[in-house]
C-alpha atoms as a PDB file:
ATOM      1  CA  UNK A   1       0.000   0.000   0.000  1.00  0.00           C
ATOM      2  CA  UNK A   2       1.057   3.612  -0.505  1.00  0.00           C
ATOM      3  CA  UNK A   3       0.060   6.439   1.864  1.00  0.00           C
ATOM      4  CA  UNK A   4       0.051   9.936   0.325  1.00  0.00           C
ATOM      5  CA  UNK A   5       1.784  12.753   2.565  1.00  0.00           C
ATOM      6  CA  UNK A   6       2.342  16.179   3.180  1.00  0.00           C
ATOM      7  CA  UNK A   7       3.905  18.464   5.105  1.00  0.00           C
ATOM      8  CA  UNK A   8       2.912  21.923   5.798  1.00  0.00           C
ATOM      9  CA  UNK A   9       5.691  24.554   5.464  1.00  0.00           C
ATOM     10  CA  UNK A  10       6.909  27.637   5.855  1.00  0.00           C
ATOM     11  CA  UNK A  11       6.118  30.441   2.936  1.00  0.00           C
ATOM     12  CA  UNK A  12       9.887  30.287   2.078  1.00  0.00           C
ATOM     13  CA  UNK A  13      10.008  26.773   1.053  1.00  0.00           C
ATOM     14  CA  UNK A  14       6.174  26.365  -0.814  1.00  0.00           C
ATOM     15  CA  UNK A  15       7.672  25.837  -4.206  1.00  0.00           C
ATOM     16  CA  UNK A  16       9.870  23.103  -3.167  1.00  0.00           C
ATOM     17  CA  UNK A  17       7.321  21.721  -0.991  1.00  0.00           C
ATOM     18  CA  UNK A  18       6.082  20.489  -3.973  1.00  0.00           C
ATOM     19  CA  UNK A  19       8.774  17.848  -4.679  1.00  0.00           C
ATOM     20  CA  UNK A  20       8.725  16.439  -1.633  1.00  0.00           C
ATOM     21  CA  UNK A  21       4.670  16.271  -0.860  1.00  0.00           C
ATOM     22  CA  UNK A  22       2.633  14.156  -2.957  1.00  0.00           C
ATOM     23  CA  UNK A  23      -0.544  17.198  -2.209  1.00  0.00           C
ATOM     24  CA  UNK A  24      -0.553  20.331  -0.785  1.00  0.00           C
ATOM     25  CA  UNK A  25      -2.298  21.096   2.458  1.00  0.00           C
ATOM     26  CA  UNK A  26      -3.813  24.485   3.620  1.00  0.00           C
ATOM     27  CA  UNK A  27      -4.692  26.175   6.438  1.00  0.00           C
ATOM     28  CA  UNK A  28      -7.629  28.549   5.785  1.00  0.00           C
ATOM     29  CA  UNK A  29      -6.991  31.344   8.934  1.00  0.00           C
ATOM     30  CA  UNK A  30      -3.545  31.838   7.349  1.00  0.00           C
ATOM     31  CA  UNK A  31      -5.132  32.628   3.734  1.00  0.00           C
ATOM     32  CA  UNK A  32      -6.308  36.285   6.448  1.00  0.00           C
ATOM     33  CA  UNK A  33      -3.126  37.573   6.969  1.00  0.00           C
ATOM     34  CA  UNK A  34      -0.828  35.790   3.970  1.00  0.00           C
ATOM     35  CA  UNK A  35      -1.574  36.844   0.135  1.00  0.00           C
ATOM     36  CA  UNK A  36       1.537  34.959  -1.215  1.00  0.00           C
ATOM     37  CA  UNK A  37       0.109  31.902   0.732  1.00  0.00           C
ATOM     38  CA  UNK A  38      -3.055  31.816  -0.732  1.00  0.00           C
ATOM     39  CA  UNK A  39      -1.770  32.594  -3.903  1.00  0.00           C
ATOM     40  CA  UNK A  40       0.898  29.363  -3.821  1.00  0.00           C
ATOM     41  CA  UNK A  41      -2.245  27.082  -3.432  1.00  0.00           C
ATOM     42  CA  UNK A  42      -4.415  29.024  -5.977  1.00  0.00           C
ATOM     43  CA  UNK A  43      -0.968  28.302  -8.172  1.00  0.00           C
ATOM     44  CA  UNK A  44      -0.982  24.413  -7.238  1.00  0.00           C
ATOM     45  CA  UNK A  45      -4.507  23.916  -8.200  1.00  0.00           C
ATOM     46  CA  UNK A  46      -3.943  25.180 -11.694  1.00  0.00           C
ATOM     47  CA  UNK A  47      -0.871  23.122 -11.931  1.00  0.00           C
ATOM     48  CA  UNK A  48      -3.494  20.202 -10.857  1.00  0.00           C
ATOM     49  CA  UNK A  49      -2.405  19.430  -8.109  1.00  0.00           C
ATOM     50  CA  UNK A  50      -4.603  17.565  -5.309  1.00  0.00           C
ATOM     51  CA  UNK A  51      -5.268  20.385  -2.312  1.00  0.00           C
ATOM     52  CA  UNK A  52      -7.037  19.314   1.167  1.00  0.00           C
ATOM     53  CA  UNK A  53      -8.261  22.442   2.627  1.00  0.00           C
ATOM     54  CA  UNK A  54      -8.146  22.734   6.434  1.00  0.00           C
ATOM     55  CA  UNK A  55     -10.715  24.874   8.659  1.00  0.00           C
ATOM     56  CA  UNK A  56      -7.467  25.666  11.138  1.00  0.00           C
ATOM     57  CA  UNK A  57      -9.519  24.295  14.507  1.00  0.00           C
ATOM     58  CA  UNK A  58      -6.132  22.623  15.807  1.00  0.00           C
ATOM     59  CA  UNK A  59      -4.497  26.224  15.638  1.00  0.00           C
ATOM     60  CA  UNK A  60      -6.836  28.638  16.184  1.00  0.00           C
ATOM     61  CA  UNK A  61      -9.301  26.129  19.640  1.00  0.00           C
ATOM     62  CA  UNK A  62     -12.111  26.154  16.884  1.00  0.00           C
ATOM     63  CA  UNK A  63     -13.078  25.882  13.476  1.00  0.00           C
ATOM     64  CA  UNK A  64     -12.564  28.993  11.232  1.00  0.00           C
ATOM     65  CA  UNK A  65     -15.501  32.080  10.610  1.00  0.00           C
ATOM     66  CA  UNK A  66     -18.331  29.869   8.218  1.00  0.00           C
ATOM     67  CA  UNK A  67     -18.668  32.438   6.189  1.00  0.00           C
ATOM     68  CA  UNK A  68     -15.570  33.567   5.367  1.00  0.00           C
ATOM     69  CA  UNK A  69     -14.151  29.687   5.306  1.00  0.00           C
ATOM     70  CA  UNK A  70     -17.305  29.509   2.585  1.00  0.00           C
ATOM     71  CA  UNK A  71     -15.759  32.468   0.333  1.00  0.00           C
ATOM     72  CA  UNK A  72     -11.842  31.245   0.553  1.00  0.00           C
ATOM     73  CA  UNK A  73     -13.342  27.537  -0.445  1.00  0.00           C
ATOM     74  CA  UNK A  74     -15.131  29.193  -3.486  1.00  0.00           C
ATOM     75  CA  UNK A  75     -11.913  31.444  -4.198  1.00  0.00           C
ATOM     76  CA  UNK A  76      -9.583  28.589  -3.853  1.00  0.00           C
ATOM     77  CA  UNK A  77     -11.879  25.343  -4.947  1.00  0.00           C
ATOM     78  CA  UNK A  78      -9.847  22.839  -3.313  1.00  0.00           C
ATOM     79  CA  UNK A  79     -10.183  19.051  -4.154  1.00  0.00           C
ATOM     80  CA  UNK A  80     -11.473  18.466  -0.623  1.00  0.00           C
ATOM     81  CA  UNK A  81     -12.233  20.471   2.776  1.00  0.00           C
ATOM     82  CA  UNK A  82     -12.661  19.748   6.386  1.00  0.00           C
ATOM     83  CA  UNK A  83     -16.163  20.478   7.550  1.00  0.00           C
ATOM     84  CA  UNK A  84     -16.414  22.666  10.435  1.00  0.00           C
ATOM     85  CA  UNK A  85     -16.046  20.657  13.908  1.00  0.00           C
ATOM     86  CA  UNK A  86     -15.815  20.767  17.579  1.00  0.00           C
ATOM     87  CA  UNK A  87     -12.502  19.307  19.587  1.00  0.00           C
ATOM     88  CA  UNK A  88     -13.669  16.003  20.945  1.00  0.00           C
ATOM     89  CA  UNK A  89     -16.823  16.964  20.905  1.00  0.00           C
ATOM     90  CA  UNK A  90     -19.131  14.303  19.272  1.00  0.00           C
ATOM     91  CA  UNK A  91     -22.004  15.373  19.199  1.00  0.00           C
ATOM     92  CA  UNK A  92     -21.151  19.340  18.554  1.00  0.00           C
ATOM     93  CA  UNK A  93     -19.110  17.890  15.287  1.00  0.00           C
ATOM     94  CA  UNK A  94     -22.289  16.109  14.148  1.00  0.00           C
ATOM     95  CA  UNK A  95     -24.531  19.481  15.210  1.00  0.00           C
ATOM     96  CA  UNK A  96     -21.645  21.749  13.209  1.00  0.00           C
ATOM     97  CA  UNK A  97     -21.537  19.144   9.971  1.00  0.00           C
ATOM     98  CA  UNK A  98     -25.526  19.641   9.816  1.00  0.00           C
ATOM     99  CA  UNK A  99     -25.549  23.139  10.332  1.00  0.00           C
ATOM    100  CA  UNK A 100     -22.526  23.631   7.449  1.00  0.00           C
ATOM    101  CA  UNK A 101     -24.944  21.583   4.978  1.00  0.00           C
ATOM    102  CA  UNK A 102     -28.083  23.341   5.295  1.00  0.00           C
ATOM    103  CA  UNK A 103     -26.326  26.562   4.697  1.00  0.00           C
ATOM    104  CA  UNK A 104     -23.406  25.678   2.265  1.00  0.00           C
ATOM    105  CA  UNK A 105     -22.762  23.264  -0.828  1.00  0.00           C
ATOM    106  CA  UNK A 106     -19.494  23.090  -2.432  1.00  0.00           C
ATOM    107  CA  UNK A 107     -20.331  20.028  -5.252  1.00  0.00           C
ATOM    108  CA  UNK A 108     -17.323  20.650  -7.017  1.00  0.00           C
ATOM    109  CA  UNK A 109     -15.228  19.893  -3.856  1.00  0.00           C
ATOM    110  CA  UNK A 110     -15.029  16.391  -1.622  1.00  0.00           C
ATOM    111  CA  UNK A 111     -15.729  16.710   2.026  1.00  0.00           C
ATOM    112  CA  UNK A 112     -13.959  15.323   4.997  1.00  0.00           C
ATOM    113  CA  UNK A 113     -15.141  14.606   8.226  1.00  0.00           C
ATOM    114  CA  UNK A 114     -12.825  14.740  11.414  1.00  0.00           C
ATOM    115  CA  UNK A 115     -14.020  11.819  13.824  1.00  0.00           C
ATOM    116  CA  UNK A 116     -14.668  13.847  17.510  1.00  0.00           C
ATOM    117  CA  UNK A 117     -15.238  12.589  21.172  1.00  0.00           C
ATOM    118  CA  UNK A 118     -14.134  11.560  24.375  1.00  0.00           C
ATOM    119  CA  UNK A 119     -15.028   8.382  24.794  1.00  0.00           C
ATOM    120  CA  UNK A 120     -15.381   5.043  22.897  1.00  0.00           C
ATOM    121  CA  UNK A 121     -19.269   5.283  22.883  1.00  0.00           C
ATOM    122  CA  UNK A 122     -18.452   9.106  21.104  1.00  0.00           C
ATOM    123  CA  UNK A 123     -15.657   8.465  19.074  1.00  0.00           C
ATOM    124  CA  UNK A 124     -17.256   5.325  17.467  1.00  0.00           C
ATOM    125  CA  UNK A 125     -21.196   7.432  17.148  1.00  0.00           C
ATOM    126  CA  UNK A 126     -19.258  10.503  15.513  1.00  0.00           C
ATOM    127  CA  UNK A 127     -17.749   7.595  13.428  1.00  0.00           C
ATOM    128  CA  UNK A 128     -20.562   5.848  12.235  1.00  0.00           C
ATOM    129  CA  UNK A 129     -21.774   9.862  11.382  1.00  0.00           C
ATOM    130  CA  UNK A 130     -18.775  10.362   9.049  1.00  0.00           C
ATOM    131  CA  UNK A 131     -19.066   6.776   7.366  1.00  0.00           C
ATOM    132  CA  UNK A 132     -22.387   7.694   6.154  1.00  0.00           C
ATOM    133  CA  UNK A 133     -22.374  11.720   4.995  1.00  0.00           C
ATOM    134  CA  UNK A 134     -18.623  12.388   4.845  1.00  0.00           C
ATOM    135  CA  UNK A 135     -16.501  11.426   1.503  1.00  0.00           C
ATOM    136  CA  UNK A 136     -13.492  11.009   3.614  1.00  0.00           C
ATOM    137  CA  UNK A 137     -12.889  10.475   7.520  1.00  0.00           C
ATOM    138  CA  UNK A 138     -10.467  12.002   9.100  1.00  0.00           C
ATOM    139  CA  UNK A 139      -8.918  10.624  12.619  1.00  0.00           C
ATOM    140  CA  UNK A 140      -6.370  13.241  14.896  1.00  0.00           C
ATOM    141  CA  UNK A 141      -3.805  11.949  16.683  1.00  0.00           C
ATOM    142  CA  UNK A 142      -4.082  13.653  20.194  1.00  0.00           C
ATOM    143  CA  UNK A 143      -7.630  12.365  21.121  1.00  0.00           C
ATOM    144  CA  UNK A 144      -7.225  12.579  25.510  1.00  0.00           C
ATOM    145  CA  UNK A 145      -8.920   8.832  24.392  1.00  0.00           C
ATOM    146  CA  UNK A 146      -5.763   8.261  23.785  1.00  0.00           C
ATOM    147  CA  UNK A 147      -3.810   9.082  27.033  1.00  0.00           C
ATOM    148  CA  UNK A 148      -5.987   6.143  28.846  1.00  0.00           C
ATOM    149  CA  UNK A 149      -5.338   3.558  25.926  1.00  0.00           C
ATOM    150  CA  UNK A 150      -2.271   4.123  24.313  1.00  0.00           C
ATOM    151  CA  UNK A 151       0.348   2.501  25.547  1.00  0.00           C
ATOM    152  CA  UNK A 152       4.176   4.352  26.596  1.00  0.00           C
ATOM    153  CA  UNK A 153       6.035   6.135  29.356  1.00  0.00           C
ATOM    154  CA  UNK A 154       5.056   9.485  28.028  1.00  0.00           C
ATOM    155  CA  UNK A 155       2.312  11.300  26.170  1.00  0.00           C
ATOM    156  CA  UNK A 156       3.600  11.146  22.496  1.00  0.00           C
ATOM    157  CA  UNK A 157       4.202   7.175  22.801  1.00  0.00           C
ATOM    158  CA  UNK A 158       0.465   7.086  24.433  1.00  0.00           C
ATOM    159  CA  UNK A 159      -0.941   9.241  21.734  1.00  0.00           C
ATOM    160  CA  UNK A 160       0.461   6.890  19.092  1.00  0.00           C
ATOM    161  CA  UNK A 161      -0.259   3.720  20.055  1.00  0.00           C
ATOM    162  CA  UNK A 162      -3.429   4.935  21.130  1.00  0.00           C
ATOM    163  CA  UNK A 163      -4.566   5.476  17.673  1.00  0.00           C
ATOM    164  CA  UNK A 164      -3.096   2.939  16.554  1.00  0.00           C
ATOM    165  CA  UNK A 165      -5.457   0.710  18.738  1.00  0.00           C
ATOM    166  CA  UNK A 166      -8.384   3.013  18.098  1.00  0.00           C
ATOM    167  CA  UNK A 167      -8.030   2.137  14.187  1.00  0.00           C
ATOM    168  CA  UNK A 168      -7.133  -1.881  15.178  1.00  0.00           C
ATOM    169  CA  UNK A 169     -10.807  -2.174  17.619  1.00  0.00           C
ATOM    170  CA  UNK A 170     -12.985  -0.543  14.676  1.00  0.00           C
ATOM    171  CA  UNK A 171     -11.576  -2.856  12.634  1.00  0.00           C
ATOM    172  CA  UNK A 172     -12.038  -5.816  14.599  1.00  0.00           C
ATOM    173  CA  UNK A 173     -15.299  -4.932  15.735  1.00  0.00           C
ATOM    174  CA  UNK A 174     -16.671  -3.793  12.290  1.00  0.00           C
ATOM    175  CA  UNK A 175     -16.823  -0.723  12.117  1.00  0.00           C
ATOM    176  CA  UNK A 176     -13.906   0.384   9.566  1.00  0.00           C
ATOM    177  CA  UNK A 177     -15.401   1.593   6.415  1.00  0.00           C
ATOM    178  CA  UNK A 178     -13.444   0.011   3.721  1.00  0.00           C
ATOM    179  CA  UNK A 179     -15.493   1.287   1.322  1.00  0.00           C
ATOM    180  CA  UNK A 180     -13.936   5.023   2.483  1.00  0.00           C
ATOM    181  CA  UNK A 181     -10.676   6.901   2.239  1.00  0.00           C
ATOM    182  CA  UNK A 182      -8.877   8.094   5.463  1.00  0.00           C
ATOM    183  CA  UNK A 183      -6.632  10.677   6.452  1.00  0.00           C
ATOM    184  CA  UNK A 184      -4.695  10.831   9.579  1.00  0.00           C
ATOM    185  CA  UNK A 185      -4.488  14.475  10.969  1.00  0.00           C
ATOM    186  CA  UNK A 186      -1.216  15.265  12.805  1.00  0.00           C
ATOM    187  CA  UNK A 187       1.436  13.303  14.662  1.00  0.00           C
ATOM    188  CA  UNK A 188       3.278  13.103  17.541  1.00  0.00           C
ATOM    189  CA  UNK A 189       6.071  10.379  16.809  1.00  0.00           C
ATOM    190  CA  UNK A 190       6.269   9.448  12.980  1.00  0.00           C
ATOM    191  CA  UNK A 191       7.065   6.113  13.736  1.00  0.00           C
ATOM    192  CA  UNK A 192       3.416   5.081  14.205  1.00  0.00           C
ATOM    193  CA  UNK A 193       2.585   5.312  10.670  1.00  0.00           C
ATOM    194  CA  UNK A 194       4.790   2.362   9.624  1.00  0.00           C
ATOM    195  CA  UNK A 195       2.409   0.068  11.764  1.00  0.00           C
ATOM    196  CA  UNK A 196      -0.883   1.014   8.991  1.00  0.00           C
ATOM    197  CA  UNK A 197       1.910   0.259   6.304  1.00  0.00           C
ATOM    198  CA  UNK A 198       2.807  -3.444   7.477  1.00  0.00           C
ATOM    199  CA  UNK A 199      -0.975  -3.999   8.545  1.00  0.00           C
ATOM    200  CA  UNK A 200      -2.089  -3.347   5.229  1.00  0.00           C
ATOM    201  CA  UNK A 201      -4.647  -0.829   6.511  1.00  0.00           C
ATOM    202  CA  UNK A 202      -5.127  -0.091   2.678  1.00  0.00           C
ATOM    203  CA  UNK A 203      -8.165   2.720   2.502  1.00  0.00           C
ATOM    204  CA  UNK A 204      -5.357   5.353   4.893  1.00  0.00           C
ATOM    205  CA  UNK A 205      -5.258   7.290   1.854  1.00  0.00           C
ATOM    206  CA  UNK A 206      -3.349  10.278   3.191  1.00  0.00           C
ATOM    207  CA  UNK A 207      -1.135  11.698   6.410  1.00  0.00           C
ATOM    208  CA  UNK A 208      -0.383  15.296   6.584  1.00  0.00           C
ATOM    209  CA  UNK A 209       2.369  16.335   9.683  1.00  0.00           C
ATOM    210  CA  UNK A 210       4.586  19.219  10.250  1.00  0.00           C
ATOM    211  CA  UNK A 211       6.956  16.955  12.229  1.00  0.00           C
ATOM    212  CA  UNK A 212      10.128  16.606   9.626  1.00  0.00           C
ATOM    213  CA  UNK A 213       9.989  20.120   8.890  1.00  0.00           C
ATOM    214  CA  UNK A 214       9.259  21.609  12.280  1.00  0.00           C
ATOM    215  CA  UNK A 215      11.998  18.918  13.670  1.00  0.00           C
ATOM    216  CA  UNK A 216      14.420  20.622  10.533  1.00  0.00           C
ATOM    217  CA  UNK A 217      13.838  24.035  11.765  1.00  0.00           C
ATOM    218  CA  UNK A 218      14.837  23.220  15.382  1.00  0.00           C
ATOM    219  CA  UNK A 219      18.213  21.131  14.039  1.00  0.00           C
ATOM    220  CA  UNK A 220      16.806  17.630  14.197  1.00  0.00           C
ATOM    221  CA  UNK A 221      17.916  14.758  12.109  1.00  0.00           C
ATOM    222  CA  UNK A 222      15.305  11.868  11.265  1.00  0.00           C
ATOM    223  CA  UNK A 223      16.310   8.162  11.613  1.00  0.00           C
ATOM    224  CA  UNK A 224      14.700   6.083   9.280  1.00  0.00           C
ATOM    225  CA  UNK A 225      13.249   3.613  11.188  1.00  0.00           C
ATOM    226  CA  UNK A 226      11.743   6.115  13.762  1.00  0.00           C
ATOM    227  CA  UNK A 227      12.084   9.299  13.037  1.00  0.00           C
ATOM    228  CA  UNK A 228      12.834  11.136  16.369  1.00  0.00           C
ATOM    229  CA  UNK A 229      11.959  10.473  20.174  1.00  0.00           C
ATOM    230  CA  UNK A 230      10.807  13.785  21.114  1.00  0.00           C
ATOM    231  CA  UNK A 231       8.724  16.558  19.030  1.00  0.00           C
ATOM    232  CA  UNK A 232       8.851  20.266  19.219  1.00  0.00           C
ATOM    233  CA  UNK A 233       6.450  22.272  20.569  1.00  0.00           C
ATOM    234  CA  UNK A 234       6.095  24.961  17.705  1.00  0.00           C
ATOM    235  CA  UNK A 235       2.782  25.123  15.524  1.00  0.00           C
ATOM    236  CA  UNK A 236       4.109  25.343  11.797  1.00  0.00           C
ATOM    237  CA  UNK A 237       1.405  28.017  11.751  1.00  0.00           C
ATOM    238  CA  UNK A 238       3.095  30.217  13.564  1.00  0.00           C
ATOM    239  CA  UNK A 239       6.707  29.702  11.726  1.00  0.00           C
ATOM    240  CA  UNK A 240       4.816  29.695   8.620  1.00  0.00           C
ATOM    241  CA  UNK A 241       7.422  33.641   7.928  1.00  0.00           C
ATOM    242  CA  UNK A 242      10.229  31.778   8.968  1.00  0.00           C
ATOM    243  CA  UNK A 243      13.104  32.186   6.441  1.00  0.00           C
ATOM    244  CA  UNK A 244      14.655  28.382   5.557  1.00  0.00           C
ATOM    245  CA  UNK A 245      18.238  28.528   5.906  1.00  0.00           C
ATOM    246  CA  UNK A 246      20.798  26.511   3.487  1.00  0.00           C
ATOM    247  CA  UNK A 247      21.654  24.139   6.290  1.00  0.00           C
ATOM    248  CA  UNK A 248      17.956  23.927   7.017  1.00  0.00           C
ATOM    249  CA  UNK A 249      16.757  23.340   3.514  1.00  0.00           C
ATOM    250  CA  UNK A 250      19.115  20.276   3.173  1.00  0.00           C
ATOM    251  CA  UNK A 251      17.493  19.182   6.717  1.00  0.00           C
ATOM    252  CA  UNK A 252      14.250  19.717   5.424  1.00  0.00           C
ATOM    253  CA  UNK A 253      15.361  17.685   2.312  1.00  0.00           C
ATOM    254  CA  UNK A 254      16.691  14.666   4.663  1.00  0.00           C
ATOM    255  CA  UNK A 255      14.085  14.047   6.830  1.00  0.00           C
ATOM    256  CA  UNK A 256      11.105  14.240   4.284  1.00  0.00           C
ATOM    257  CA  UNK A 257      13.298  11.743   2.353  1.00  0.00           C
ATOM    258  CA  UNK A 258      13.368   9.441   5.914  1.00  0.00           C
ATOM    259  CA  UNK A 259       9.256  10.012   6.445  1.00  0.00           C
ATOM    260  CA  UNK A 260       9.030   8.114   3.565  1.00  0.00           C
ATOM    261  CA  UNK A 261      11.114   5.378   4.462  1.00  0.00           C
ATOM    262  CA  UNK A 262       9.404   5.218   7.704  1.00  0.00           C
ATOM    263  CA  UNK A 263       6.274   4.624   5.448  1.00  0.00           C
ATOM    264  CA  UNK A 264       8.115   2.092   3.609  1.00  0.00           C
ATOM    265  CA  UNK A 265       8.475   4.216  -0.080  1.00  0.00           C
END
């Protein structure tokens, strides 16, 4: 199986983004304050490339302004968007999804649906939602689910083994849609993704993380069967000026080229 990826970058590095991400992935609040941004992905689409459009909730504690997420989606027409949500919040996400469809219809883009809750009984109900209206389902990677099933001596081990066994027990219990695409949203230790790879978890269409470029900008080297034990605290959002140094750029370069190992390409 092959799992697409990207990696959100700084401004600086957009253009060569390009050779190293098999789509590009945007985040909408940043479209606000950054023409050249917008304009990069505006750019991309004509080139054809694939764009997922992101409503910025991990960045900004909530899901972007409807209306003005509506008029950059019509301005930008990406392949596929992230419906408004609500941080494990089940039953707000389903509330928000139904509320975004009675008001707004994008046919010429594909929607995706981020899976929201605290709980089993939530996660698997805001699930079961997504498998039925939403084209593709997204799952994050820092669910507080995850910090009482995941297994590890600290957090980022706990949050990915945690969905790691989140994915496993809706498989086993029949609830995976095979029928569906899925994107994972986010990491905290790249390693984890290898485990989908060498399960043959084969409808995980996509992955997009920051970590090999945020890890780049704060002089971290990849391994390629791991990628690294720890994982910086800076949003990419809020680097996203950041100026890529030489050094950094062949960094940058190196660890994208290890993600991929990690995925087994």
């Amino acid at each position: 199986m092959r799992i697409e990826v990207s990696h959100e970058s700084p401004i600086s590095i957009l253009d060569k983004s390009l050779e190293y991400n098999d789509y590009c992935y945007a985040l909408v609040h940043l479209f606000e304050t950054h023409e050249n941004y917008f304009n990069f992905f505006k750019d991309a689409k004509l080139l054809d490339k694939e764009i997922y459009l992101d409503n910025s909730i991990f960045e900004l504690g909530e899901s972007f302004d409807y209306d003005k997420y509506s008029n950059w989606i019509e301005k930008l027409e990406p392949n596929i968007y992230i419906v408004p949500d609500v941080l494990e919040d089940s039953t707000g996400t389903v509330r928000e999804w139904i509320e975004w469809e009675n008001n707004y219809c994008f046919p010429q883009c594909r929607t995706m649906g981020v899976v929201q809750g605290k709980t089993w009984n939530d996660l698997i109900e805001c699930y079961r939602f997504m498998s039925e209206c939403a084209d593709m389902i997204a799952i994050s990677f820092d669910y507080s689910y995850y910090q009482i099933t995941g297994k590890g001596g600290n957090s980022l081990q706990r949050n990915s083994s945690g969905r790691q066994r989140f994915i496993r027990q809706l498989i086993d219990e029949g609830i995976w849609d095979w029928n569906k695409p899925h994107h994972l949203l986010g990491c905290s230790l790249a390693r984890e993704f290898r485990w989908y790879v060498d399960n043959n978890i084969y409808n995980i269409k996509s992955i997009d993380t920051s970590n090999p470029i945020i890890a780049s900008m704060h002089g971290l080297s990849y391994n390629d069967e791991y990628g690294i034990t720890t994982k910086p605290s800076t949003l990419l959002a809020d680097m996203v000026d950041h100026c890529i140094s030489d050094n950094e750029l062949e960094r940058v370069e190196y660890n994208t080229r290890m993600f991929k190992k990690i995925i087994r390409r």
